[in-house]
Each structure stands twice: as structure tokens, then as C-alpha cells.
N, C-alpha and C. Protein backbone atom coordinates (compact mmCIF):
# COMPACT_ATOMS: atom_id res chain seq x y z
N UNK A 1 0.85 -1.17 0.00
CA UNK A 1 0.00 0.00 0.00
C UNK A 1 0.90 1.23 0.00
N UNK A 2 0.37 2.47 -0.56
CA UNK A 2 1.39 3.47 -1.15
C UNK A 2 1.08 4.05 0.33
N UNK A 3 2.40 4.92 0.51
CA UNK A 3 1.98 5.91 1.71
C UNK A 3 0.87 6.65 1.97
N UNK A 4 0.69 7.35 0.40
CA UNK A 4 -0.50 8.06 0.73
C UNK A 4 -2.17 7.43 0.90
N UNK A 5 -2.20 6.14 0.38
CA UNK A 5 -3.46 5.29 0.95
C UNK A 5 -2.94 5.01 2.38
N UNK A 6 -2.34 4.48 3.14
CA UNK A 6 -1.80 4.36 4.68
C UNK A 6 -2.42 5.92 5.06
N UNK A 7 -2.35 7.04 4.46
CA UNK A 7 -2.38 8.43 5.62
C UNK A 7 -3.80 8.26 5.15
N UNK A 8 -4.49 8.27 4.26
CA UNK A 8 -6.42 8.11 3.90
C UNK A 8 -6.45 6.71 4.92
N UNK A 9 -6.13 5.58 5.01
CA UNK A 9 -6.58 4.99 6.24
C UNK A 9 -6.46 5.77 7.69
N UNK A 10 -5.52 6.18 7.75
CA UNK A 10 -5.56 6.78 9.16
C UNK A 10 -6.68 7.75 9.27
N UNK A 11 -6.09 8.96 8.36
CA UNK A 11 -7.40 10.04 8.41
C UNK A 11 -8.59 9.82 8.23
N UNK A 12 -8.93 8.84 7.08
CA UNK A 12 -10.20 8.72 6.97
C UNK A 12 -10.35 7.97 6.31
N UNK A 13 -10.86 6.40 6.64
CA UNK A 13 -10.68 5.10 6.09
C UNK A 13 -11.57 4.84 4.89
N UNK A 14 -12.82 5.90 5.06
CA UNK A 14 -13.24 5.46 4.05
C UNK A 14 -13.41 5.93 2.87
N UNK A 15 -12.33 7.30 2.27
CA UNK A 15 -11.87 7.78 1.34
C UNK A 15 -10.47 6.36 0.73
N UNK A 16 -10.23 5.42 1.34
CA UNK A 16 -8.90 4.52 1.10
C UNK A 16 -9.33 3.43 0.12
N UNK A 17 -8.71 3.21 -0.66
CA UNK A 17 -8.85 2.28 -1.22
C UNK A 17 -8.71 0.81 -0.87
N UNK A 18 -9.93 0.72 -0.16
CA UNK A 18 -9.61 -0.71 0.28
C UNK A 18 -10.54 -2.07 -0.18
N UNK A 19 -10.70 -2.89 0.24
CA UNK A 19 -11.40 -4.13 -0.38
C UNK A 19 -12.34 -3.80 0.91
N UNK A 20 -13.34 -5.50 0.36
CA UNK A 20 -14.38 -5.13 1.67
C UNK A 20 -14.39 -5.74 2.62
N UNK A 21 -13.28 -6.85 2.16
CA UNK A 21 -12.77 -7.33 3.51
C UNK A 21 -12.20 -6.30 5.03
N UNK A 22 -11.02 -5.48 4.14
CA UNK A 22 -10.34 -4.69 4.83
C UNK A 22 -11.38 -3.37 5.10
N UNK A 23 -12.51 -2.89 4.77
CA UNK A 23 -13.69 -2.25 4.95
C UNK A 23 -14.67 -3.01 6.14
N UNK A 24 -14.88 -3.43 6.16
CA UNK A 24 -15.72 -4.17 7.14
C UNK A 24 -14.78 -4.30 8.48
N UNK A 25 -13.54 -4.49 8.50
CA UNK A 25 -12.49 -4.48 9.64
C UNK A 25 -12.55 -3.20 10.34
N UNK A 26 -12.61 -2.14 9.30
CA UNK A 26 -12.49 -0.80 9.52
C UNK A 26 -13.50 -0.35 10.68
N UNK A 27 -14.76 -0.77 10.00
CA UNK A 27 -15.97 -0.64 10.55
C UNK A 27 -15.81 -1.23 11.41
N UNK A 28 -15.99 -2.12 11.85
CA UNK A 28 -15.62 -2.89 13.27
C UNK A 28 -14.94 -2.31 14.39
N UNK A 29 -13.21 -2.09 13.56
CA UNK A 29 -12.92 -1.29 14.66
C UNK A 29 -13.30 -0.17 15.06
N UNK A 30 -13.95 0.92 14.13
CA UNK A 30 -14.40 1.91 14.53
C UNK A 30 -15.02 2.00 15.61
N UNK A 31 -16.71 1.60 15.11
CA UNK A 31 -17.48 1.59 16.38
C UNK A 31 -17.22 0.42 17.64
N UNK A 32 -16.11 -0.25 17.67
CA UNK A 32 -15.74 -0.82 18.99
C UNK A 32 -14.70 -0.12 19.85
N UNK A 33 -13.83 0.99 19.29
CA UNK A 33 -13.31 1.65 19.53
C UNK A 33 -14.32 3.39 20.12
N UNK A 34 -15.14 3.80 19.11
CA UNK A 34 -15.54 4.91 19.49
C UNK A 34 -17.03 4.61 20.45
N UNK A 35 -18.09 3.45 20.20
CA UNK A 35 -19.16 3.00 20.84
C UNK A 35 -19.07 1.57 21.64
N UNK A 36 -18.31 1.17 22.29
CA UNK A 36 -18.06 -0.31 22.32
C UNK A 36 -18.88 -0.71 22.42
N UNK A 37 -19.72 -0.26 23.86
CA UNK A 37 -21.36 -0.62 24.52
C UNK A 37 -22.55 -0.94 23.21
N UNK A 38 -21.96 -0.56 21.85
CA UNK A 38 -23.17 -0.92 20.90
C UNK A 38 -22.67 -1.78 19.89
N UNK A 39 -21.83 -2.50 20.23
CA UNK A 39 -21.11 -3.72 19.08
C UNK A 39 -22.03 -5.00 20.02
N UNK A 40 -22.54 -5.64 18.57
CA UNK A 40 -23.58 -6.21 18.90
C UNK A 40 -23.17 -8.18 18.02
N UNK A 41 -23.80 -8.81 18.25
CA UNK A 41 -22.99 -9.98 18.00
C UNK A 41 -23.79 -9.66 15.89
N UNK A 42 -24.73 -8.94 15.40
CA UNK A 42 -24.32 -8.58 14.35
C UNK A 42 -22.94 -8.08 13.56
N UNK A 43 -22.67 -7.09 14.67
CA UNK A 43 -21.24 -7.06 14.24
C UNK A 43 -20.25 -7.76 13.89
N UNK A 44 -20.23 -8.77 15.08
CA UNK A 44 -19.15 -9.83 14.74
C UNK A 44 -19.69 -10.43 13.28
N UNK A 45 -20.98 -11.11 13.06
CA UNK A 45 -22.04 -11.64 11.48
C UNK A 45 -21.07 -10.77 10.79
N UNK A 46 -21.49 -9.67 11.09
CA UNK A 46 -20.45 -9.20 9.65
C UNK A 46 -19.05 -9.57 9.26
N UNK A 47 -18.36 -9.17 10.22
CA UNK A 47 -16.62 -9.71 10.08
C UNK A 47 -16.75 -11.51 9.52
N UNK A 48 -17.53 -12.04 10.20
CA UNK A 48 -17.33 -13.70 9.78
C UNK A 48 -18.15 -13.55 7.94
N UNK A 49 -19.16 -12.75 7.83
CA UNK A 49 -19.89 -12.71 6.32
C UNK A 49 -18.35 -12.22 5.38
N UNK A 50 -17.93 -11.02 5.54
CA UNK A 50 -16.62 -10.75 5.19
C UNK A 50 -15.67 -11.81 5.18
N UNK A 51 -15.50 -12.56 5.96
CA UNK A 51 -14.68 -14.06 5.57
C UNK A 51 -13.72 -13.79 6.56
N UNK A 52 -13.68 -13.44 7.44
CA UNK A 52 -12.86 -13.79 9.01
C UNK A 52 -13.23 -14.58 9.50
N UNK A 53 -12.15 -15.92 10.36
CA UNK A 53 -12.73 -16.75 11.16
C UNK A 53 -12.63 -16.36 12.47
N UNK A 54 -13.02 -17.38 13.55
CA UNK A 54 -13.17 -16.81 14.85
C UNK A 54 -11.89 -16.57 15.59
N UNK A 55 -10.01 -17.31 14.74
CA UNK A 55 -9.05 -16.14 15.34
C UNK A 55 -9.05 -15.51 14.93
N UNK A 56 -9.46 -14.58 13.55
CA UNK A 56 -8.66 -13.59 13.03
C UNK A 56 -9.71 -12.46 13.75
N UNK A 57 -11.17 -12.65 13.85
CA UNK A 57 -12.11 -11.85 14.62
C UNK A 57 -11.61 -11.65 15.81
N UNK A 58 -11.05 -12.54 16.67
CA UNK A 58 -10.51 -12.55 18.10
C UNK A 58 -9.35 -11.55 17.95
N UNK A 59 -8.50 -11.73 16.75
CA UNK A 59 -7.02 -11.34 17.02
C UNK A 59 -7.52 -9.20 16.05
N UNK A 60 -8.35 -9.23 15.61
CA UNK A 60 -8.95 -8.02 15.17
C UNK A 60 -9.41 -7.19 16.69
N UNK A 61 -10.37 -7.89 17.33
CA UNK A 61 -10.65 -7.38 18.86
C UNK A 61 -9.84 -7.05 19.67
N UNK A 62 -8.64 -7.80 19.68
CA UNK A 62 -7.52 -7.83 20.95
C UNK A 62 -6.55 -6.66 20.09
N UNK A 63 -6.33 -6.82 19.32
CA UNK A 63 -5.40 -5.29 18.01
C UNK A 63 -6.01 -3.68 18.41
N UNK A 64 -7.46 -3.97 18.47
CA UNK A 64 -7.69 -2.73 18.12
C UNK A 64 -8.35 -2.66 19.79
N UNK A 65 -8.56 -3.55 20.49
CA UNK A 65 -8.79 -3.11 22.15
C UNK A 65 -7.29 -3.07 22.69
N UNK A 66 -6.57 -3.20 22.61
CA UNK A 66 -4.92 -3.38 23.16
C UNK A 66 -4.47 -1.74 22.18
N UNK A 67 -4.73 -1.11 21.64
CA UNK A 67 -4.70 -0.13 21.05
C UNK A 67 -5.16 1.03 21.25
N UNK A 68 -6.37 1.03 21.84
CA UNK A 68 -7.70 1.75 22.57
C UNK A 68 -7.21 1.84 24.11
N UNK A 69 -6.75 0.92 24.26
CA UNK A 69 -5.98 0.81 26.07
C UNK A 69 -5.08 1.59 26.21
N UNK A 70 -3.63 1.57 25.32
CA UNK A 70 -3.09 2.25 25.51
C UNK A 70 -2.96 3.26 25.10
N UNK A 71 -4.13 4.13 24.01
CA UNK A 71 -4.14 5.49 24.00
C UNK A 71 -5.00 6.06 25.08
N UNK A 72 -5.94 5.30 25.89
CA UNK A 72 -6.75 5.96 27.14
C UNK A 72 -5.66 6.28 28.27
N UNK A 73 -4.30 5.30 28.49
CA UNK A 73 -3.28 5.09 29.80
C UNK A 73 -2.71 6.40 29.51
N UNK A 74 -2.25 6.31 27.75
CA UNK A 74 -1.28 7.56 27.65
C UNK A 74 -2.28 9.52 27.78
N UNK A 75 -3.07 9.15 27.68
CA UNK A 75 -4.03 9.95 27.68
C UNK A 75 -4.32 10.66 29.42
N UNK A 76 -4.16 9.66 30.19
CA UNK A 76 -4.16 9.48 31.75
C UNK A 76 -3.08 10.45 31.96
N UNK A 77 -2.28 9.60 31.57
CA UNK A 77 -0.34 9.84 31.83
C UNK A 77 -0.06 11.08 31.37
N UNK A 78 -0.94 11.70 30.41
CA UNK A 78 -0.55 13.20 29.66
C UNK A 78 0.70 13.24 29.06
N UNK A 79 0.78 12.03 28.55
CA UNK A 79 1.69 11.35 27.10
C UNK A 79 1.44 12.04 26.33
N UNK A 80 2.40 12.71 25.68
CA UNK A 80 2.34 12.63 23.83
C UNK A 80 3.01 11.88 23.25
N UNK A 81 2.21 11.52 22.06
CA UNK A 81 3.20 10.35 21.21
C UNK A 81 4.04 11.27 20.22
N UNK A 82 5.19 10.15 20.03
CA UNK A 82 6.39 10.89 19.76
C UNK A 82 6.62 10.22 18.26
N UNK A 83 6.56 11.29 17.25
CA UNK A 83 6.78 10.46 15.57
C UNK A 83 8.52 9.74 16.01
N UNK A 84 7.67 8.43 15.08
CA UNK A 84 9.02 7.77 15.25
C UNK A 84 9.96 7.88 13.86
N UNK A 85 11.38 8.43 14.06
CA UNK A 85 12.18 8.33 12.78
C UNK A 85 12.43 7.02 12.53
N UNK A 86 12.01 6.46 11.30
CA UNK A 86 12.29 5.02 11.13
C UNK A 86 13.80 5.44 10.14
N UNK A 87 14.33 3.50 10.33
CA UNK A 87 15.59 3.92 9.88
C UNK A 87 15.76 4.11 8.12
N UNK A 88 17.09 4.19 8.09
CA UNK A 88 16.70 4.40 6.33
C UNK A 88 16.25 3.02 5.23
N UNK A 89 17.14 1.93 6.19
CA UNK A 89 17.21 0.38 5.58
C UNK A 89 15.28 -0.18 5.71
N UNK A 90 15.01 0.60 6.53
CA UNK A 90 12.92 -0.13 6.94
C UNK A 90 12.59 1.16 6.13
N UNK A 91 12.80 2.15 5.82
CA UNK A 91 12.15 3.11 4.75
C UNK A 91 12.28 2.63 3.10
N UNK A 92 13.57 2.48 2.39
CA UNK A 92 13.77 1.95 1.79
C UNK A 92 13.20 0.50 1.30
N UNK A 93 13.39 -0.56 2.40
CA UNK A 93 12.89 -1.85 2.47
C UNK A 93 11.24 -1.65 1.78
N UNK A 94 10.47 -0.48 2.34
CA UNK A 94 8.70 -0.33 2.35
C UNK A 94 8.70 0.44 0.70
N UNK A 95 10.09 1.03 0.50
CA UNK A 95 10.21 1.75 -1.09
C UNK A 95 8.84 3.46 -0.58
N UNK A 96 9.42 3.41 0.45
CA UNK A 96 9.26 4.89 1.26
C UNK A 96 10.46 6.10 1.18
N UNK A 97 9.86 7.52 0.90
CA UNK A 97 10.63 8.12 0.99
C UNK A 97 10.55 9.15 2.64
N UNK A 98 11.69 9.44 2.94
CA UNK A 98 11.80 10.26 4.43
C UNK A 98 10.46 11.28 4.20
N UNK A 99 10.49 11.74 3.38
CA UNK A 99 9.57 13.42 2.84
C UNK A 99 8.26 12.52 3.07
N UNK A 100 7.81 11.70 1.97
CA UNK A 100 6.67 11.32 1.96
C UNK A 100 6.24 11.08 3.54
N UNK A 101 7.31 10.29 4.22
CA UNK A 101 6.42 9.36 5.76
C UNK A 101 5.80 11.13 6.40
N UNK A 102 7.06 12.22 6.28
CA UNK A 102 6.78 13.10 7.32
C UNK A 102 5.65 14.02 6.55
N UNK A 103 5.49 14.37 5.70
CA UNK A 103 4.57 14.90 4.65
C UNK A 103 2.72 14.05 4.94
N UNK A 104 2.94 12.83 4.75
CA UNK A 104 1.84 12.51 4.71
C UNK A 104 0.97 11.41 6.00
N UNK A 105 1.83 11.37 7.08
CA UNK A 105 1.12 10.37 8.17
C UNK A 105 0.72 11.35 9.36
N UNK A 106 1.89 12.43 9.40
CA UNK A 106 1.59 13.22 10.23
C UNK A 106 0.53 14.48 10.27
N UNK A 107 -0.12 14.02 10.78
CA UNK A 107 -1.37 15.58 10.71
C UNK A 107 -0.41 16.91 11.02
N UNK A 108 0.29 17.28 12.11
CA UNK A 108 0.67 18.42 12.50
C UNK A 108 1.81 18.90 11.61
N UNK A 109 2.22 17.84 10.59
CA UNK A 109 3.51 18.62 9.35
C UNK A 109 2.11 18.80 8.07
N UNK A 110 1.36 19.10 8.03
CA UNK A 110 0.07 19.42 6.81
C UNK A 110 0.04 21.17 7.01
């Protein structure tokens, strides 16, 4: 996936070009992340109609609740997260350029 579909997933998943597999994930995590109290075992129907089985549904829940945890702790803690400089050999490796990662993942370099 090109960098700039990665920054439309972050910002806004559903401008991204994605399948509906990876659409339906989205959705999932969304409202289990922003409504949990209303994820309903339809929800899960969907992820399994989409073609997840019951680890990859499990290991989708525990990703994006283990994710949700620790932005509420750091949130507690009055953490800021800190952009990480990746090195040049894992930039390269992804066929990423330095400009693009800082240009397009970060909201506050826009």
C-alpha cells in the first residue's frame, strides 16, 4: 500500500482504497473503539460474512482493544506520542521516501 493510501486509512478510512474485507475491519474497529457498549454480535455476522474466522475476529478485537488501552493510559499519563524516525534500511525496504512518511502520516507537518 502506497503511503499516501496508509495516511487516507488513518485520516479517513473510508476515502482509502480498500477491499471489503479490509472495509468491514475498519468498521468494526471503529465503532468498537468509538461505541463499544453498541457492538452487537451482528457485528461480529459481519466480520465472519466478510470471511474472518473466529481467530482472526478474536485477534482483530484484541489489536484494536490493546490499542484503545493504551491510548486511554497515555491519555491518563498526559503522554504525547512521539513520531518515530524510522531507519533508512525499513524506509527503503517499504520503497518509502523520508519526505513522503513526514509529509503525509503526520497531521501536524500538513
Amino acid at each position: 500500500m502506497a503511503v499516501e493510501e496508509v495516511a487516507k486509512v488513518i485520516s479517513n478510512w473510508r476515502e482509502a482504497d480498500l477491499d471489503d474485507q479490509e472495509k468491514a475491519m475498519m468498521a468494526f474497529t471503529e465503532k468498537f473503539t468509538l461505541t463499544p457498549n453498541q457492538v452487537s454480535d451482528e457485528d461480529i455476522d459481519r466480520l465472519r460474512q466478510a470471511g474472518f474466522d473466529e481467530s482472526q475476529i478474536l485477534a482483530i478485537g484484541l489489536g484494536a482493544g490493546y490499542r484503545n488501552w493504551v491510548d486511554r493510559i497515555a491519555d491518563l499519563l498526559g503522554v504525547e506520542e512521539e513520531k518515530f524516525d524510522f531507519p533508512e534500511e525499513i524506509l527503503r525496504a517499504f520503497g518509502v521516501t523520508r519526505e513522503q512518511l513526514q509529509t503525509s502520516l503526520y497531521e501536524d507537518d500538513k
